[in-house]
C-alpha atoms as a PDB file:
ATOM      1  CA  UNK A   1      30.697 -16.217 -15.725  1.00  0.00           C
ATOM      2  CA  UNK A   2      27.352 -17.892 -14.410  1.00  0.00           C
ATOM      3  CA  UNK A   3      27.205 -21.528 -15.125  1.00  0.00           C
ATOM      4  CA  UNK A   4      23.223 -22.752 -16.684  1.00  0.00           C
ATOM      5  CA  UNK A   5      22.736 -24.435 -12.636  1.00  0.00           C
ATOM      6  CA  UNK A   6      23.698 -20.821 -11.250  1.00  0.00           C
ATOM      7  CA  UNK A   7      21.170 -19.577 -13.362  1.00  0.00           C
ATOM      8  CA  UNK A   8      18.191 -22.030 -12.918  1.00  0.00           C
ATOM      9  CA  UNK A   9      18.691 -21.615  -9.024  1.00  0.00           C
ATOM     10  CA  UNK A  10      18.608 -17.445  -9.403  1.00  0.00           C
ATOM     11  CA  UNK A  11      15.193 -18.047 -11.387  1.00  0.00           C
ATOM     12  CA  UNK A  12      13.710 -20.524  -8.862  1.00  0.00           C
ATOM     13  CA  UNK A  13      14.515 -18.274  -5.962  1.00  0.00           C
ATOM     14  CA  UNK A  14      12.520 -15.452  -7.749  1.00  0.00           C
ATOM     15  CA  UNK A  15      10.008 -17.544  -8.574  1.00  0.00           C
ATOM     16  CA  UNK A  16       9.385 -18.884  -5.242  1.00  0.00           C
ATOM     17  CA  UNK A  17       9.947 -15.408  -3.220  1.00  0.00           C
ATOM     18  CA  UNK A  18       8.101 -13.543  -6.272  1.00  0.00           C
ATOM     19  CA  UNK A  19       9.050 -10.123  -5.390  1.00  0.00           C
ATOM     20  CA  UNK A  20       6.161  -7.258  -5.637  1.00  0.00           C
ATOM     21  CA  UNK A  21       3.680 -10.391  -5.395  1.00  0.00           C
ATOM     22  CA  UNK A  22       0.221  -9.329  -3.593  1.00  0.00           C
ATOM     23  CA  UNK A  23      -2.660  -6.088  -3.941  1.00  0.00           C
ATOM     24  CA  UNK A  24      -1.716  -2.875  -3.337  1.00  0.00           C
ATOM     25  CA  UNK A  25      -2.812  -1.137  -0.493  1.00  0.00           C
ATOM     26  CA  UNK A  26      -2.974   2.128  -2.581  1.00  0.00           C
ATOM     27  CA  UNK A  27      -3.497   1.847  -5.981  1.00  0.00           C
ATOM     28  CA  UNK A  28      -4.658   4.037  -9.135  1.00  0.00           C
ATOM     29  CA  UNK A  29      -3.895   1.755 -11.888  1.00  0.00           C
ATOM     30  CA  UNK A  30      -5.066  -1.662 -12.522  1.00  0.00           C
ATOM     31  CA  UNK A  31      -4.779  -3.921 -15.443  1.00  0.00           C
ATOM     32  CA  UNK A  32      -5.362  -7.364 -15.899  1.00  0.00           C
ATOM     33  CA  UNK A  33      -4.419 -10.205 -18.984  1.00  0.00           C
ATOM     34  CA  UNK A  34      -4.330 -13.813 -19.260  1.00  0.00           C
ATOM     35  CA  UNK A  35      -2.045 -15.194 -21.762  1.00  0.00           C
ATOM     36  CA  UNK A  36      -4.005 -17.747 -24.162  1.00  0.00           C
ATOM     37  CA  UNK A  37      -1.119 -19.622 -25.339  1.00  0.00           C
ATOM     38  CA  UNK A  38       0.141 -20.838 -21.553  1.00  0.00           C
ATOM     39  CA  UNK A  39      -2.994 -19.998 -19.599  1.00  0.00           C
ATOM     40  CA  UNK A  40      -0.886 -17.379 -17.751  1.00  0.00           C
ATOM     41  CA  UNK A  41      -3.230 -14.675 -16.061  1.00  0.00           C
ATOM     42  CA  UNK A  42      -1.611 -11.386 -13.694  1.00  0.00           C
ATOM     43  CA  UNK A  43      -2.920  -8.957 -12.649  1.00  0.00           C
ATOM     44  CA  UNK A  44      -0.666  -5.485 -12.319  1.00  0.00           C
ATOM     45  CA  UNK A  45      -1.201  -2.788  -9.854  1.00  0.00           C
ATOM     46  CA  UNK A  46       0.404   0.648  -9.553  1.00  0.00           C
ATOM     47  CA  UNK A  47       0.400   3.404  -7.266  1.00  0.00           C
ATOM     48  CA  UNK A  48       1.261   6.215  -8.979  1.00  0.00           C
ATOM     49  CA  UNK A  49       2.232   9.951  -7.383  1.00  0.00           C
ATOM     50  CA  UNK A  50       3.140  12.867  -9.124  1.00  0.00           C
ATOM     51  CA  UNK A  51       3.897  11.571 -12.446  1.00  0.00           C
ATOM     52  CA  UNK A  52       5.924   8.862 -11.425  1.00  0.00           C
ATOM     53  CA  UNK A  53       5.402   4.887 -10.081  1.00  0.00           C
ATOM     54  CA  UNK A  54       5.603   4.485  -6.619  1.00  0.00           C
ATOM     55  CA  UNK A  55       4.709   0.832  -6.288  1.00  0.00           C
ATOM     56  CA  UNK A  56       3.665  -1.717  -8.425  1.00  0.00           C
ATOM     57  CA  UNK A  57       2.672  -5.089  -7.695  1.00  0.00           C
ATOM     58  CA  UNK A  58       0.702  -7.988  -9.171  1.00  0.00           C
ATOM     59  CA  UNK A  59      -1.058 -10.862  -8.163  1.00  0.00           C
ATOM     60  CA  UNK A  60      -2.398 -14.333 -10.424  1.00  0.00           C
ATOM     61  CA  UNK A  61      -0.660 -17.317 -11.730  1.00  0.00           C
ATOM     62  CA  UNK A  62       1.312 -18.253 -14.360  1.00  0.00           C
ATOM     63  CA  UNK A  63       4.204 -20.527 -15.921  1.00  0.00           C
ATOM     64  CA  UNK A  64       7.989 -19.775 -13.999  1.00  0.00           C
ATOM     65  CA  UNK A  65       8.933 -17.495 -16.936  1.00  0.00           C
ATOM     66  CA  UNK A  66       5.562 -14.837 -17.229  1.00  0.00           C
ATOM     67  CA  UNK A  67       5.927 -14.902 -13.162  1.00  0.00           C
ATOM     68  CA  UNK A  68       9.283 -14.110 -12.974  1.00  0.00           C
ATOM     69  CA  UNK A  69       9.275 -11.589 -15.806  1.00  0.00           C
ATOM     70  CA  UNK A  70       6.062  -9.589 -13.790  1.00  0.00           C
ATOM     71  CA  UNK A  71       7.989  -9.750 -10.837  1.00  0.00           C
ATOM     72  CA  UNK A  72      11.351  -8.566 -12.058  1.00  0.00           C
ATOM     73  CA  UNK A  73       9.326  -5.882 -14.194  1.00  0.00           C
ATOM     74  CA  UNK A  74       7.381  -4.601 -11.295  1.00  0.00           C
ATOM     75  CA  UNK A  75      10.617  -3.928  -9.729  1.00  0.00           C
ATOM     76  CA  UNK A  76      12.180  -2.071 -12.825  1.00  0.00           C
ATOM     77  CA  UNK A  77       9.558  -0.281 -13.583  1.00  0.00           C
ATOM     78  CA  UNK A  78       9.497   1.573 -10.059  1.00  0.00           C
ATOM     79  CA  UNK A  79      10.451   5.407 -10.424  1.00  0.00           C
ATOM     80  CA  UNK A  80       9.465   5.076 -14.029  1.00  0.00           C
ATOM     81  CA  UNK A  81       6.364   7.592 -15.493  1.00  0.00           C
ATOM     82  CA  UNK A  82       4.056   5.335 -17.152  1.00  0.00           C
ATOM     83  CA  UNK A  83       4.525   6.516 -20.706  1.00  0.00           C
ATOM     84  CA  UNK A  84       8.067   5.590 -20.349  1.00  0.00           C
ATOM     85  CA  UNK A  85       7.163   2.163 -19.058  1.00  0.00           C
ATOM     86  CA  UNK A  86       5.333   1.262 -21.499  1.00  0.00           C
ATOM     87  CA  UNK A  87       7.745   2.341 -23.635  1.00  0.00           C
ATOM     88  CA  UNK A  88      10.099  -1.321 -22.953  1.00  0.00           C
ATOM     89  CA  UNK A  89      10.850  -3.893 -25.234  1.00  0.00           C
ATOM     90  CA  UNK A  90      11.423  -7.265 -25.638  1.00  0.00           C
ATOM     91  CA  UNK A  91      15.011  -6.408 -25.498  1.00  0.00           C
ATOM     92  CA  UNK A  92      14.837  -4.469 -22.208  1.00  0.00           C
ATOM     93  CA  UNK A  93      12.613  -7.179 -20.205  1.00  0.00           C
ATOM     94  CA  UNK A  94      15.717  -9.639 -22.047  1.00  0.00           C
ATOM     95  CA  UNK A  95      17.719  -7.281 -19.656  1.00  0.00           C
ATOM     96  CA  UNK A  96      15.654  -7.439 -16.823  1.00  0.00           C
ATOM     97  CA  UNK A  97      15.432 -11.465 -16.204  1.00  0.00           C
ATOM     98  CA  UNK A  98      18.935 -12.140 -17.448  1.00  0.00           C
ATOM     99  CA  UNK A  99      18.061 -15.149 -20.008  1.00  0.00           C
ATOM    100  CA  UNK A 100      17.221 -15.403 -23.093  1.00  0.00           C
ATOM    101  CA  UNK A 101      13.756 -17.036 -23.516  1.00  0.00           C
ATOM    102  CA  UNK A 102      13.005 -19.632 -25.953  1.00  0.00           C
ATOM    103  CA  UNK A 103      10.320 -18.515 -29.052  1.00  0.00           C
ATOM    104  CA  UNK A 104       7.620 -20.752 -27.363  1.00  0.00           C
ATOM    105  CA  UNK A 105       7.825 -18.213 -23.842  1.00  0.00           C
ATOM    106  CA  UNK A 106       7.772 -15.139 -25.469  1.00  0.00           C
ATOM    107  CA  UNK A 107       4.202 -14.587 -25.239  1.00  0.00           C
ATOM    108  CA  UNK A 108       4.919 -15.648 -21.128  1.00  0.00           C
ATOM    109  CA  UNK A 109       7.983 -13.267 -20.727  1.00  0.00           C
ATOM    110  CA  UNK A 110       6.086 -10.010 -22.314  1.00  0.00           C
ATOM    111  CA  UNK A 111       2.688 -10.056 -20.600  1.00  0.00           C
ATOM    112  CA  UNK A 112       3.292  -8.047 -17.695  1.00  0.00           C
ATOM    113  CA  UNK A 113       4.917  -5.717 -20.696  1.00  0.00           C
ATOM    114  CA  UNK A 114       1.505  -6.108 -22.181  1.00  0.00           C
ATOM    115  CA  UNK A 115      -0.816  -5.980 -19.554  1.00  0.00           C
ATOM    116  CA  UNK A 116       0.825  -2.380 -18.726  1.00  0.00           C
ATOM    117  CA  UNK A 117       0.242  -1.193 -22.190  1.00  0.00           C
ATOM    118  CA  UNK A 118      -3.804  -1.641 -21.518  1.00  0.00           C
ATOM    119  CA  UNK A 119      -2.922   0.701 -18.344  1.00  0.00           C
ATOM    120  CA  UNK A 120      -4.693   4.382 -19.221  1.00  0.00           C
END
């Protein structure tokens, strides 16, 4: 079992490497949200080919949890069709990051769940 530092060092590392961070070279969906309760504001790019998403990445600032919750959820969501992407919950992205976020960061942990949902 992970002890609370073990955990705090995993989330720093992805917050500091922020996996999927940067514009796409390729992309043909783009959605963008800022987060009025923490000033957080991504924006989420995918590439998507025959049905399914190829890449995704995202770009903007944000607290550690909203940027570590777009960058883990960029990488889940890879191989996913868009419908089903959007189809996550708070539960799932739970899954994703491995903590459980305090009622204050909820708004922070589900924007790039959000921001997605505005994708057409």
């Amino acid at each position: 079992m992970k002890t609370d530092s073990m955990y705090k060092e995993e989330i720093m590392e992805i917050y500091l490497e922020k996996p999927n961070f940067g514009k796409l070279k390729e992309k043909t969906h783009s959605a963008k949200l800022k987060n009025p309760s923490c000033h957080d504001e991504f924006t989420i790019e995918l590439n998507i080919k025959e049905g399914k998403i190829k890449e995704a990445g995202f770009y903007g600032e944000g607290c550690v949890i909203s940027t570590i919750s777009t960058a883990l959820f960029t990488k889940k969501i890879k191989g996913m069709n868009l419908e089903d992407a959007k189809k996550l919950t708070k539960k799932d992205i739970d899954k994703i990051i491995g903590i459980e976020v305090i009622q204050t960061k909820i708004n922070c942990e589900l924007l790039p769940l959000e921001i997605l949902r505005r994708m057409k």
